[in-house]
PDB file of N, CA and C in Angstrom:
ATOM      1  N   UNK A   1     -15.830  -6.760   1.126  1.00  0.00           N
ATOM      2  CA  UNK A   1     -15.077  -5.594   0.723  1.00  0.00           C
ATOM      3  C   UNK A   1     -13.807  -5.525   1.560  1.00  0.00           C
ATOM      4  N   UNK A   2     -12.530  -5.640   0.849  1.00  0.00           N
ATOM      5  CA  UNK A   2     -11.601  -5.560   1.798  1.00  0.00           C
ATOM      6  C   UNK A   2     -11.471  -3.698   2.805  1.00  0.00           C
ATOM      7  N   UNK A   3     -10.779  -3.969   3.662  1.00  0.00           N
ATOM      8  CA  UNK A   3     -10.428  -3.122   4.903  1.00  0.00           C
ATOM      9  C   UNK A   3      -9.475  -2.232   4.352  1.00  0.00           C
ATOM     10  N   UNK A   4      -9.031  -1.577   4.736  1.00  0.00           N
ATOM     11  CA  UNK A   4      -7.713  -0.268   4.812  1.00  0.00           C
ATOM     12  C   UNK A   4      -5.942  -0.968   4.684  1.00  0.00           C
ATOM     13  N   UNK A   5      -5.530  -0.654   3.937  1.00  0.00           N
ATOM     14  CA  UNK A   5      -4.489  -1.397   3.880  1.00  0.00           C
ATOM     15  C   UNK A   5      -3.666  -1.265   5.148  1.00  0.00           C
ATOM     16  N   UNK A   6      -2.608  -2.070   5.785  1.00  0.00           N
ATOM     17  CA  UNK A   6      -2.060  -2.045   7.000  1.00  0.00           C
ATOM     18  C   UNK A   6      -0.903  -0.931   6.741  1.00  0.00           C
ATOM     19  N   UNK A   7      -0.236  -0.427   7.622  1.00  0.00           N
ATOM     20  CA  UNK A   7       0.589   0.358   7.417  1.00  0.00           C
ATOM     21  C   UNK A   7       1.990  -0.276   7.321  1.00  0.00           C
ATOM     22  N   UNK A   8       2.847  -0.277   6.718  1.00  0.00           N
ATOM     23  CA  UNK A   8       4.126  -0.571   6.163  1.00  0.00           C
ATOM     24  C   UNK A   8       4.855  -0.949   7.196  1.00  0.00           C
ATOM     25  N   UNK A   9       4.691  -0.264   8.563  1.00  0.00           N
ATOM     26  CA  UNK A   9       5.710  -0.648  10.112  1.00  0.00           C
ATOM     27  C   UNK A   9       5.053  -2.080  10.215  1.00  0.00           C
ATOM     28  N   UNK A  10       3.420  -2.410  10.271  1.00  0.00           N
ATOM     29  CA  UNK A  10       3.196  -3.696  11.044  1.00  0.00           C
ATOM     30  C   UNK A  10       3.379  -4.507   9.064  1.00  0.00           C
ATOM     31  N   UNK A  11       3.887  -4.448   8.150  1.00  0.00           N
ATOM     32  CA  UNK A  11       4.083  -5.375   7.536  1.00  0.00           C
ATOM     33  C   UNK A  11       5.500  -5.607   7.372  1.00  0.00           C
ATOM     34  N   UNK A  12       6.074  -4.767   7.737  1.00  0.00           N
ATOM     35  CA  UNK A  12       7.603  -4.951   7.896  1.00  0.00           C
ATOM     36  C   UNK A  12       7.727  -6.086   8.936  1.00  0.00           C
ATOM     37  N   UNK A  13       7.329  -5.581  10.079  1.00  0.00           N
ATOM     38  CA  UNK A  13       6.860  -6.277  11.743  1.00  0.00           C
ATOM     39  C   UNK A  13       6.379  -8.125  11.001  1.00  0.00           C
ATOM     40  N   UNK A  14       5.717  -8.145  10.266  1.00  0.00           N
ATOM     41  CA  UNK A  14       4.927  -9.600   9.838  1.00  0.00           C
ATOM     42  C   UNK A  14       6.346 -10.350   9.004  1.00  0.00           C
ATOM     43  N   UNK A  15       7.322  -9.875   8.322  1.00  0.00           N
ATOM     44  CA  UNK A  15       8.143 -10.043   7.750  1.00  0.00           C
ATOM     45  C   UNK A  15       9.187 -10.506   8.709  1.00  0.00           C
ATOM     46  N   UNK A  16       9.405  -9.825   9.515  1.00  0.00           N
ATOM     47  CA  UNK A  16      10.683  -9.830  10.168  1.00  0.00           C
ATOM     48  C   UNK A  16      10.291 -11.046  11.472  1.00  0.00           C
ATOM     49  N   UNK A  17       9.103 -10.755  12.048  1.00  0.00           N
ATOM     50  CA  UNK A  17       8.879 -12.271  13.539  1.00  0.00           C
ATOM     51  C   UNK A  17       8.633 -13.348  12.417  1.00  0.00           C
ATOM     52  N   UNK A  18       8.316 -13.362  11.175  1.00  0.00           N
ATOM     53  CA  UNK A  18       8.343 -14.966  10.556  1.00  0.00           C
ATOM     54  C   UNK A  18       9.587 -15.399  10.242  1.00  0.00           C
ATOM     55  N   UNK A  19      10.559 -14.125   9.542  1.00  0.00           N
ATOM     56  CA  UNK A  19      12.333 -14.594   9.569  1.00  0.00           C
ATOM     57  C   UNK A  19      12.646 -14.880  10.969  1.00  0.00           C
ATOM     58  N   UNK A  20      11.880 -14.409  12.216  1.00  0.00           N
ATOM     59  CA  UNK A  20      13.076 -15.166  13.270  1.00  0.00           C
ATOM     60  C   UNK A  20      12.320 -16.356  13.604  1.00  0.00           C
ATOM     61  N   UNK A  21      11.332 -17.095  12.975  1.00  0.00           N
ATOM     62  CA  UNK A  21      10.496 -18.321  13.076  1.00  0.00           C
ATOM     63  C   UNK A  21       8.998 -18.571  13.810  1.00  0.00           C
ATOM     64  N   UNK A  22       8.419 -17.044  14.190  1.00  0.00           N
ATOM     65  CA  UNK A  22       7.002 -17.544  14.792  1.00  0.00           C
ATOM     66  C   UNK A  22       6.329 -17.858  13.721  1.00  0.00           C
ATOM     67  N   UNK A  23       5.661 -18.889  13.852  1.00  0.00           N
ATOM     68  CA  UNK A  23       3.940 -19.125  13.095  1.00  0.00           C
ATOM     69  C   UNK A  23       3.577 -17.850  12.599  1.00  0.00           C
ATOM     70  N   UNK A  24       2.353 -18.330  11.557  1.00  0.00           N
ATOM     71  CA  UNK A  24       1.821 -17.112  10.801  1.00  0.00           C
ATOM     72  C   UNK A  24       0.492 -16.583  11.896  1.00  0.00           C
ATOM     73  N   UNK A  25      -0.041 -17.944  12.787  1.00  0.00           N
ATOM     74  CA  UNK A  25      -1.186 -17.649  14.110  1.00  0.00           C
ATOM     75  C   UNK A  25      -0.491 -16.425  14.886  1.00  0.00           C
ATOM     76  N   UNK A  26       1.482 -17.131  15.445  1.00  0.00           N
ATOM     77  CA  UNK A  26       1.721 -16.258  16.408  1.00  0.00           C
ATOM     78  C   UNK A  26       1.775 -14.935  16.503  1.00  0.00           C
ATOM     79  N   UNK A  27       2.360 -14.587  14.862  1.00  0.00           N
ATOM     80  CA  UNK A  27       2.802 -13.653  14.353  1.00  0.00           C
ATOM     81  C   UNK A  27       1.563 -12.189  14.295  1.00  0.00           C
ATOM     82  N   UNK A  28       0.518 -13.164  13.740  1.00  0.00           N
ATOM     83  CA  UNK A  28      -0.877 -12.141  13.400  1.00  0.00           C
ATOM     84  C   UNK A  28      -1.610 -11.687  14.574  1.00  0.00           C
ATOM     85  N   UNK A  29      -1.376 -12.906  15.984  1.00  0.00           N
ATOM     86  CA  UNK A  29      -1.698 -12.927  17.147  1.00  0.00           C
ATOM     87  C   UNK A  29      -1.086 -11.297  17.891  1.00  0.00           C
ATOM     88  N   UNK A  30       0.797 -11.295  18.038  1.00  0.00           N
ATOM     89  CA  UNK A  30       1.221 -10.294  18.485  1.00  0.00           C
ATOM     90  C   UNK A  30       0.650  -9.246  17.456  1.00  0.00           C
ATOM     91  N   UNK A  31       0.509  -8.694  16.320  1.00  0.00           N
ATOM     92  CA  UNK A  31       0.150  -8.054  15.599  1.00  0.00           C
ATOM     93  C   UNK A  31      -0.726  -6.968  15.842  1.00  0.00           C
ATOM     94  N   UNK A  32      -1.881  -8.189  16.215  1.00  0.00           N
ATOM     95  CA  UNK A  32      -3.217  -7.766  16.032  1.00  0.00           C
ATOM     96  C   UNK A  32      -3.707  -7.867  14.830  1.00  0.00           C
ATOM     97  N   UNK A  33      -3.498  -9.045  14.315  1.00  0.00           N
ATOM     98  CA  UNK A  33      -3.768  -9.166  12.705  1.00  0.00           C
ATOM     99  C   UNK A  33      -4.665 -10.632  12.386  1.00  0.00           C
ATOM    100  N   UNK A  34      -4.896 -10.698  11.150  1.00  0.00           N
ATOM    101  CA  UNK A  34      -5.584 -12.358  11.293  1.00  0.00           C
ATOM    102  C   UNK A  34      -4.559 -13.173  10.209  1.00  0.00           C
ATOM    103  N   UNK A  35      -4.465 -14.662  11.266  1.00  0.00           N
ATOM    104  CA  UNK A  35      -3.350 -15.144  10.581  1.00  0.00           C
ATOM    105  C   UNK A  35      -3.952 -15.451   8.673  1.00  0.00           C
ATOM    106  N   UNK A  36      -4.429 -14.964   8.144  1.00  0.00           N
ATOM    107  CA  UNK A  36      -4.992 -15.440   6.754  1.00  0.00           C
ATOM    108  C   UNK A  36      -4.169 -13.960   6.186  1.00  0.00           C
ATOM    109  N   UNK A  37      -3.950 -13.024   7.116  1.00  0.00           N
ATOM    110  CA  UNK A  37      -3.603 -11.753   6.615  1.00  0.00           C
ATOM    111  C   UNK A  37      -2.272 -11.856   6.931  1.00  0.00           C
ATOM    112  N   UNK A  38      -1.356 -12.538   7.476  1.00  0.00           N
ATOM    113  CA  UNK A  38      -0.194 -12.766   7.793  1.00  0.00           C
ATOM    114  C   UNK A  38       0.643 -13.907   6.005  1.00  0.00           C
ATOM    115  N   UNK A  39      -0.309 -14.772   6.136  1.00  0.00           N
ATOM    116  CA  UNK A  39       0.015 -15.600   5.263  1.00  0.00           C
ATOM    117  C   UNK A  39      -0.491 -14.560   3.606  1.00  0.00           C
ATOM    118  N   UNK A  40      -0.965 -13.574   3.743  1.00  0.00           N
ATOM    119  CA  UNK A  40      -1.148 -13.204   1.920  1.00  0.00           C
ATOM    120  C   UNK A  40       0.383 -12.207   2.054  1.00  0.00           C
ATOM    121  N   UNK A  41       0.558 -11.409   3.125  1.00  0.00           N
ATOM    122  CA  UNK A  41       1.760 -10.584   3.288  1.00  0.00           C
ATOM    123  C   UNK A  41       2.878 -11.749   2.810  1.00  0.00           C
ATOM    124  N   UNK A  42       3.067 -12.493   3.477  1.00  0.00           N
ATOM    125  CA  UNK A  42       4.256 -13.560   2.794  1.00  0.00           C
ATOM    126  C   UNK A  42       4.201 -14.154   1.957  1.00  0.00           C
ATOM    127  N   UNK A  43       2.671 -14.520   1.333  1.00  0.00           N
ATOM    128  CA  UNK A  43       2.891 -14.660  -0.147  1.00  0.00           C
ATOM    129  C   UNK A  43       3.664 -13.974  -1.296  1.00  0.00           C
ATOM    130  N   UNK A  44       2.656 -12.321  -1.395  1.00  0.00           N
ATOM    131  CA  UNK A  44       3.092 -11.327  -1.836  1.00  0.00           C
ATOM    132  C   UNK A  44       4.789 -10.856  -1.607  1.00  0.00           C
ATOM    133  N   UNK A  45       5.400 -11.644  -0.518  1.00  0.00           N
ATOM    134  CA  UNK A  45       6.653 -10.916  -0.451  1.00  0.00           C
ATOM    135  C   UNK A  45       7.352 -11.684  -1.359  1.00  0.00           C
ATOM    136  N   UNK A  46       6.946 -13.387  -1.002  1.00  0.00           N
ATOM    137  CA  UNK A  46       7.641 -14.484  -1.621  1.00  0.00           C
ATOM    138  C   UNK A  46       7.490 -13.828  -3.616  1.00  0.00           C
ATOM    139  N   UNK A  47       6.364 -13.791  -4.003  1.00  0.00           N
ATOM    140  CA  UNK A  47       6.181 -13.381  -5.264  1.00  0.00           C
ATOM    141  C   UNK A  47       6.747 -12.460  -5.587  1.00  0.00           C
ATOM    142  N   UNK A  48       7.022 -11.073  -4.976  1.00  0.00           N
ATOM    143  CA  UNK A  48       7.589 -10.275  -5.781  1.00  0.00           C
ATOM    144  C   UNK A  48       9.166 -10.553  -5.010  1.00  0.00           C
ATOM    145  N   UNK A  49       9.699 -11.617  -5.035  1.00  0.00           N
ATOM    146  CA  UNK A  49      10.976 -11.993  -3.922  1.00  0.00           C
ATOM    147  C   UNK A  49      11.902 -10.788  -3.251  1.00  0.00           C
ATOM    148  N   UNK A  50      10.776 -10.519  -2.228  1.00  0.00           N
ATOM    149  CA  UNK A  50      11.269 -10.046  -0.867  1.00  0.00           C
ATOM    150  C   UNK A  50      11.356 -10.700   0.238  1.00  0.00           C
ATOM    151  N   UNK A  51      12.331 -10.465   0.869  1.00  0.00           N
ATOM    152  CA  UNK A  51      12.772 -11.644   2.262  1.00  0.00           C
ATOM    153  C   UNK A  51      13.606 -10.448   3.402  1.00  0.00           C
ATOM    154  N   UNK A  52      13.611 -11.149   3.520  1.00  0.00           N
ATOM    155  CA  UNK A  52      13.772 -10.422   5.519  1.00  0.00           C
ATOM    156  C   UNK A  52      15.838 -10.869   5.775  1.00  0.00           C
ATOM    157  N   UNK A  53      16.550  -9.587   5.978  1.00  0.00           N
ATOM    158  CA  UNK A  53      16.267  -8.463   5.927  1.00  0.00           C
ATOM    159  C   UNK A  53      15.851  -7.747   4.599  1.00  0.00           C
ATOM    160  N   UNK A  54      15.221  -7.007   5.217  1.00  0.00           N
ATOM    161  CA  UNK A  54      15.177  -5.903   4.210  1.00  0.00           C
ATOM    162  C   UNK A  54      16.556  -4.900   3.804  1.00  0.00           C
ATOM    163  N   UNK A  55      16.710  -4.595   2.596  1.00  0.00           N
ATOM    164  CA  UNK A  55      17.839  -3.449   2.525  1.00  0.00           C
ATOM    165  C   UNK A  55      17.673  -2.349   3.036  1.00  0.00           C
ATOM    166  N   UNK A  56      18.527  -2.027   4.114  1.00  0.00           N
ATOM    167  CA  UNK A  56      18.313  -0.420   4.575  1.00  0.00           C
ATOM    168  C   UNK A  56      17.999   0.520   3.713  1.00  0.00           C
ATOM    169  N   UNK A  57      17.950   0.595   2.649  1.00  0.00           N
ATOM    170  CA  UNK A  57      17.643   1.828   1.787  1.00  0.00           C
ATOM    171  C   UNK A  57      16.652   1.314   0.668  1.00  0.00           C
ATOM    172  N   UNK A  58      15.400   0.365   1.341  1.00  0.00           N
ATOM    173  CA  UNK A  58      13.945  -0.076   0.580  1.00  0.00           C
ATOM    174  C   UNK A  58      13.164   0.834   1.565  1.00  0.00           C
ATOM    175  N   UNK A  59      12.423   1.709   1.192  1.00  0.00           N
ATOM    176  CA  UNK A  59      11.931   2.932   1.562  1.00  0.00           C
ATOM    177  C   UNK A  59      10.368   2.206   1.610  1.00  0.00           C
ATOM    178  N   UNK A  60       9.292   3.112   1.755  1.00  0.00           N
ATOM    179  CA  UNK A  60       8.161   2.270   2.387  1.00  0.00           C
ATOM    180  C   UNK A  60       7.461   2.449   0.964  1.00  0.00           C
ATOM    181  N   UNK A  61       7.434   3.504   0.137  1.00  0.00           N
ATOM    182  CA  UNK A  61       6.680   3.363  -0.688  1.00  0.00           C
ATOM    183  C   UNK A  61       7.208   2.268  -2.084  1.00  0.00           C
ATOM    184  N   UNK A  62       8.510   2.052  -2.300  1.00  0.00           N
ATOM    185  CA  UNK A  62       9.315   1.111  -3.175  1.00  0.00           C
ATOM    186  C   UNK A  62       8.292  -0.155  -2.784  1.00  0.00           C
ATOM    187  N   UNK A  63       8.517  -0.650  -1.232  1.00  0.00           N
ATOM    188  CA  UNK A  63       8.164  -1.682  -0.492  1.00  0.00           C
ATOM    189  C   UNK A  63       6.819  -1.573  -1.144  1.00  0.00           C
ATOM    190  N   UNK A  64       5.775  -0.764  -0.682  1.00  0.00           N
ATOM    191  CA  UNK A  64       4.223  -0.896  -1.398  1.00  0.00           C
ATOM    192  C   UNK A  64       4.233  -1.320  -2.667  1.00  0.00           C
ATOM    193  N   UNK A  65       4.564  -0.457  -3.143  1.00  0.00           N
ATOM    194  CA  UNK A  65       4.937  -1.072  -4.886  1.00  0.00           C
ATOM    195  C   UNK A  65       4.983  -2.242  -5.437  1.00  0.00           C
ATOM    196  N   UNK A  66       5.993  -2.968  -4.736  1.00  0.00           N
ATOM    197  CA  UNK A  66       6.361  -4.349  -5.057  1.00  0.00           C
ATOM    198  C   UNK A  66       5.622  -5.303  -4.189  1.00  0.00           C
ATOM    199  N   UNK A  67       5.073  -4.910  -3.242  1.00  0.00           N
ATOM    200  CA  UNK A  67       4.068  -5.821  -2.731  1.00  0.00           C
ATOM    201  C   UNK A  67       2.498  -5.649  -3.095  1.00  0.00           C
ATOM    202  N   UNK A  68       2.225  -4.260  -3.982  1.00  0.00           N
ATOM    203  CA  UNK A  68       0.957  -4.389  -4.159  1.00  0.00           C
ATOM    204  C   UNK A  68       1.289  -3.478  -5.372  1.00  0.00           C
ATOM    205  N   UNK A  69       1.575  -4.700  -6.331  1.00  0.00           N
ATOM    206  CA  UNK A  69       1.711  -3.936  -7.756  1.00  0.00           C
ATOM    207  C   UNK A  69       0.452  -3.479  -8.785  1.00  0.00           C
ATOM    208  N   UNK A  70       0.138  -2.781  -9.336  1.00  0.00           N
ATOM    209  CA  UNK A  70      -1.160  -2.476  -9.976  1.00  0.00           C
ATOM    210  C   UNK A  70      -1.353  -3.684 -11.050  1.00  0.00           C
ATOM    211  N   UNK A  71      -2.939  -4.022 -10.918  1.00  0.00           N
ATOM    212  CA  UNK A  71      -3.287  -5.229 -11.695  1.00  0.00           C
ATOM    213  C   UNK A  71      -2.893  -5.267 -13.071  1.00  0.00           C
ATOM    214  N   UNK A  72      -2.970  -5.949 -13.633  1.00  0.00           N
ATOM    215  CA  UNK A  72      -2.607  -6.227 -15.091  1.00  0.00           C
ATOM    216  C   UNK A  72      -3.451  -6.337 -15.673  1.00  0.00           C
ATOM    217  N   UNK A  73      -4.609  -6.778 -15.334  1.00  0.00           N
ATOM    218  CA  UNK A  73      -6.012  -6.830 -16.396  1.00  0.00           C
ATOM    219  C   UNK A  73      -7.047  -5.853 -15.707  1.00  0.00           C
ATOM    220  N   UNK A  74      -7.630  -5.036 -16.371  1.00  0.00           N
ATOM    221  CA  UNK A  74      -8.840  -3.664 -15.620  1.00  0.00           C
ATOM    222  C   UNK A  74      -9.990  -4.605 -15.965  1.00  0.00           C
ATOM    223  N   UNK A  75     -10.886  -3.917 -15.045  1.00  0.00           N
ATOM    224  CA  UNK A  75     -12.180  -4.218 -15.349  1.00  0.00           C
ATOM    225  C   UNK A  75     -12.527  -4.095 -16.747  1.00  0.00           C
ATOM    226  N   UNK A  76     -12.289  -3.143 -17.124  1.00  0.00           N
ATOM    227  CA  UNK A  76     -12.856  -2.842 -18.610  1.00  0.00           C
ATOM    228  C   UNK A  76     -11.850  -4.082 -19.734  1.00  0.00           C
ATOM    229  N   UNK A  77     -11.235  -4.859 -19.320  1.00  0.00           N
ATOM    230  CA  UNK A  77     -10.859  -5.516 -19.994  1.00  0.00           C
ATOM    231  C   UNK A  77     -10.902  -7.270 -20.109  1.00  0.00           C
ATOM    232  N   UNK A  78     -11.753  -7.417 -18.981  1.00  0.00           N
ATOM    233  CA  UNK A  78     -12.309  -8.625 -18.707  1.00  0.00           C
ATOM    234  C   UNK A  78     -13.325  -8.562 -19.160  1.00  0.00           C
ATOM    235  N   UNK A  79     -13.382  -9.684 -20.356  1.00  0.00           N
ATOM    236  CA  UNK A  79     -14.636 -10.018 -21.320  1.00  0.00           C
ATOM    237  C   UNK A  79     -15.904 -10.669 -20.147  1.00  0.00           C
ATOM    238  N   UNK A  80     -16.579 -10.396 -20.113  1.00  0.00           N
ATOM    239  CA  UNK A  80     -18.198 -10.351 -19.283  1.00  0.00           C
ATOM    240  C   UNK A  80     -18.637 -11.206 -20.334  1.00  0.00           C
ATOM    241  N   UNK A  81     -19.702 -12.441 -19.671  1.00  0.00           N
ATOM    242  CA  UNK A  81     -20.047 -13.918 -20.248  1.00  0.00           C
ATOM    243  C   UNK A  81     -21.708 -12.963 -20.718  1.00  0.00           C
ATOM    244  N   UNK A  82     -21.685 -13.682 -22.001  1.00  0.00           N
ATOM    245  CA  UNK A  82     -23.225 -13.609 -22.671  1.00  0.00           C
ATOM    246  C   UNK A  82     -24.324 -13.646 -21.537  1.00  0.00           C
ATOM    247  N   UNK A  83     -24.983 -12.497 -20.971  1.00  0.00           N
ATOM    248  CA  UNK A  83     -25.899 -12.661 -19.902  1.00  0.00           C
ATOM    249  C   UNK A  83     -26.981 -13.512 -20.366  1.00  0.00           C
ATOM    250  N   UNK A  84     -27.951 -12.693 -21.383  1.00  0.00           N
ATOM    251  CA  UNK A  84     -29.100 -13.677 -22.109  1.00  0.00           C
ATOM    252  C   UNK A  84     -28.455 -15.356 -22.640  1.00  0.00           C
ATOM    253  N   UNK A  85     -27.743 -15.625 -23.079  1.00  0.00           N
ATOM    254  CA  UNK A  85     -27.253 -16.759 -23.366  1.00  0.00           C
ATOM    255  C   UNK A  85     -27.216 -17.361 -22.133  1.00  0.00           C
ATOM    256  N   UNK A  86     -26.401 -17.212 -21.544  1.00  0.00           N
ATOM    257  CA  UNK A  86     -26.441 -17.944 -19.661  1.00  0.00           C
ATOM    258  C   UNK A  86     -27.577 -17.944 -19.214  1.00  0.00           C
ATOM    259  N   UNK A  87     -28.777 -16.971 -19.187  1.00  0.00           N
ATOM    260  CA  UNK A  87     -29.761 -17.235 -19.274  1.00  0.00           C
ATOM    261  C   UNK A  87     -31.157 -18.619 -19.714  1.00  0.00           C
ATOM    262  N   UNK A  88     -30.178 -18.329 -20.971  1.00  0.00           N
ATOM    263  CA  UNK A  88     -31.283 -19.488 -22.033  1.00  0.00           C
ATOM    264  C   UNK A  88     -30.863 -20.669 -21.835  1.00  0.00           C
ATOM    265  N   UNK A  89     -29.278 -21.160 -21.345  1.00  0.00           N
ATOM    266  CA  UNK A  89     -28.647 -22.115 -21.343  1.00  0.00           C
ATOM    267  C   UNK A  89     -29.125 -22.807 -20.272  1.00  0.00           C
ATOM    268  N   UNK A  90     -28.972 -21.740 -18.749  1.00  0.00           N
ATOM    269  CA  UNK A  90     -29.551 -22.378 -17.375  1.00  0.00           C
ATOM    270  C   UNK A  90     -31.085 -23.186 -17.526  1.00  0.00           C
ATOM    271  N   UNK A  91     -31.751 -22.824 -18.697  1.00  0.00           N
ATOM    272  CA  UNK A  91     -33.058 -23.339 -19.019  1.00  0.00           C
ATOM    273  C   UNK A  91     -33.225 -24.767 -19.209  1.00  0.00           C
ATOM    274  N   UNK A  92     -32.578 -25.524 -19.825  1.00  0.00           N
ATOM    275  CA  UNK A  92     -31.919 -26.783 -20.280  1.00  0.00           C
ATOM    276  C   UNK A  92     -31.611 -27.374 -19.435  1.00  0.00           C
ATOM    277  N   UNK A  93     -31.686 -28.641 -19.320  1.00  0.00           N
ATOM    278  CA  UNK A  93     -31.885 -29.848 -18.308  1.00  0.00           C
ATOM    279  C   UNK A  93     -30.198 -30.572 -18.449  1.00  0.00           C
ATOM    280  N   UNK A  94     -29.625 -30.595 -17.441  1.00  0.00           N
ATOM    281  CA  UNK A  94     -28.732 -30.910 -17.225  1.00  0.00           C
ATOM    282  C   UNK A  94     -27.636 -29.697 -17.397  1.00  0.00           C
ATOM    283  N   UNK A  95     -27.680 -28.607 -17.476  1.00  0.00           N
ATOM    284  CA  UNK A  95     -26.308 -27.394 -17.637  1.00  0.00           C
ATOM    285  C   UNK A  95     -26.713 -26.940 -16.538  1.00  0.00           C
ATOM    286  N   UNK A  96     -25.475 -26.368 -15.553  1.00  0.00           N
ATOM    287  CA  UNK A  96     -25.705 -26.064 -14.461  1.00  0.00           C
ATOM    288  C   UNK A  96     -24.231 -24.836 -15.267  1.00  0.00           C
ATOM    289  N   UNK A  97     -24.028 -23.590 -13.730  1.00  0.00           N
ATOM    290  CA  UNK A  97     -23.591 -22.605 -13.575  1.00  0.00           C
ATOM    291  C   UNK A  97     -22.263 -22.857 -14.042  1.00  0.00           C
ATOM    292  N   UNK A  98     -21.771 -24.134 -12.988  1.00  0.00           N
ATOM    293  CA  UNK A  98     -20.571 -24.547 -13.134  1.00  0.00           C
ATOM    294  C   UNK A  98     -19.845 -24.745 -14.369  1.00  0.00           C
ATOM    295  N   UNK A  99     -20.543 -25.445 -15.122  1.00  0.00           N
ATOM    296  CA  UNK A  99     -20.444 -26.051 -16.608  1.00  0.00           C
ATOM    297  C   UNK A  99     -20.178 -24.467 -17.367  1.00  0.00           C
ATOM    298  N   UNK A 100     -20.795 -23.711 -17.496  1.00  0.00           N
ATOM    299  CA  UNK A 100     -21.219 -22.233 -17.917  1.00  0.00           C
ATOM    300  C   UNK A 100     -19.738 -21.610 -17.908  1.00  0.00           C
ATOM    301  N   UNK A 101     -19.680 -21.926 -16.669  1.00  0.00           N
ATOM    302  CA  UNK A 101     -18.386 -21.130 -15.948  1.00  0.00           C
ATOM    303  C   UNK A 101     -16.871 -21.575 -16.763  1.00  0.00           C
ATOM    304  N   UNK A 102     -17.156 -22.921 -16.368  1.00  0.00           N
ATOM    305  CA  UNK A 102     -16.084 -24.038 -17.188  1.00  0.00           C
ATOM    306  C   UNK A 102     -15.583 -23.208 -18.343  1.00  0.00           C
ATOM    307  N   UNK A 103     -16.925 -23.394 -19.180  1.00  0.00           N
ATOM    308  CA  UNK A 103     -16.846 -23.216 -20.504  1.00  0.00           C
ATOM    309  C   UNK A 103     -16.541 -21.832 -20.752  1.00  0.00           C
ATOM    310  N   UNK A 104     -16.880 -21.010 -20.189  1.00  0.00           N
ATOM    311  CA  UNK A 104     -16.136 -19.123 -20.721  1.00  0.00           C
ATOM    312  C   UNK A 104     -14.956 -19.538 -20.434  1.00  0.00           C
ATOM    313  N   UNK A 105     -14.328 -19.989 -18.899  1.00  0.00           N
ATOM    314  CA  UNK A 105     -13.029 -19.849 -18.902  1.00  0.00           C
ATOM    315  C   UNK A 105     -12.197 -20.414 -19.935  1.00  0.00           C
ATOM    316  N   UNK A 106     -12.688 -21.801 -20.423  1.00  0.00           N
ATOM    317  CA  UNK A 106     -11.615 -21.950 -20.937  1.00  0.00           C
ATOM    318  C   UNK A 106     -11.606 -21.269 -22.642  1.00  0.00           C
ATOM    319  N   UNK A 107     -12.747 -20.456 -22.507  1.00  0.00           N
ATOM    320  CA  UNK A 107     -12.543 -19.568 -24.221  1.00  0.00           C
ATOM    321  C   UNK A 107     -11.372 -18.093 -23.744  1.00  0.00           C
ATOM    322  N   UNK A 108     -12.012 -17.897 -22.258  1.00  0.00           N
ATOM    323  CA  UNK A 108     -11.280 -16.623 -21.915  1.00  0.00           C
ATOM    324  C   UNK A 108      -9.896 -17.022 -20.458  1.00  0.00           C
ATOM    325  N   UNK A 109      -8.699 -17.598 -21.062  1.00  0.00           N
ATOM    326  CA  UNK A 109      -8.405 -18.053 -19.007  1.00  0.00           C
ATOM    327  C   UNK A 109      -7.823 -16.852 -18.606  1.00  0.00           C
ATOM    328  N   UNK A 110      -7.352 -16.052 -19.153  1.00  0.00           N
ATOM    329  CA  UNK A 110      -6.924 -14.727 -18.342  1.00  0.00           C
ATOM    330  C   UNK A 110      -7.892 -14.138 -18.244  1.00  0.00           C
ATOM    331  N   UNK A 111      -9.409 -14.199 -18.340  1.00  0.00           N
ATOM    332  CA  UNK A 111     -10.221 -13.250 -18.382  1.00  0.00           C
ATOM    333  C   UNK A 111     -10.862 -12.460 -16.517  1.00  0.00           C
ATOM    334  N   UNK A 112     -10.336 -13.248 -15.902  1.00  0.00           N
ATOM    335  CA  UNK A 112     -11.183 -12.898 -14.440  1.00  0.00           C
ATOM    336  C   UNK A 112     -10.013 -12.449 -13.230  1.00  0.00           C
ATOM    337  N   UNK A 113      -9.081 -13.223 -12.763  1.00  0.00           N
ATOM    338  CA  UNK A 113      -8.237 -13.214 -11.706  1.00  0.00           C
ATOM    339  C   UNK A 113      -7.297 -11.960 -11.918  1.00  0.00           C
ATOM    340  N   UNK A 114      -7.072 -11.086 -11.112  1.00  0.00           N
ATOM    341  CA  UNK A 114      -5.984  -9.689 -11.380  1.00  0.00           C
ATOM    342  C   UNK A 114      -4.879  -9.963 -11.076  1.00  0.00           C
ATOM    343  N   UNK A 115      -4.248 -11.454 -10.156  1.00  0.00           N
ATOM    344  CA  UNK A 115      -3.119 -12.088  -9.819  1.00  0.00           C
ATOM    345  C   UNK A 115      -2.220 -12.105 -10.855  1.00  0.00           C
TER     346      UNK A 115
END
């Protein structure tokens, strides 16, 4: 279950020591952060193309916005795989989960990831 989102000063802070060149270790290190959480912040900035500086007049909630935009597909809209069928299928000698898996995705490929 993810944690509490960070507050906007230490992701500004993660933005700005990687524009002057520390590592994503050093960076998460001074922080107090974990570098895996350093590297999704600069993903997310790279994707919605934000870069360092920031414009003096990108306010903190604009900034949230564009770094944590609301998903595009809801739960209620991700088609859920035939339970009893996956069921009956796992029964059968040689189909494994994987195969299962394979096979919805490629009937459904937007069906799972909110990216």
């Amino acid at each position: 279950m993810p944690g509490a989102r960070l507050p906007m000063r230490k992701i500004r802070d993660v933005l700005r020591l990687t524009a002057s060149g520390m590592s994503s270790r050093k960076v998460g290190s001074s922080l107090g952060i974990g570098a895996t959480t350093v590297i999704d912040f600069l993903d997310r900035a790279r994707r919605s193309g934000i870069a360092w500086p920031l414009p003096d007049d990108l306010e903190d909630e604009v900034l949230e916005a564009r770094l944590f935009p609301p998903p595009t597909i809801t739960k209620d809209q991700r088609p859920l795989p035939d339970w009893p069928s996956v069921h009956r299928e796992l029964k059968r000698p040689g189909v494994t989960l994987q195969l299962l898996w394979e096979e919805h995705r490629g009937r459904h490929p937007q069906g799972v990831f909110l990216r």
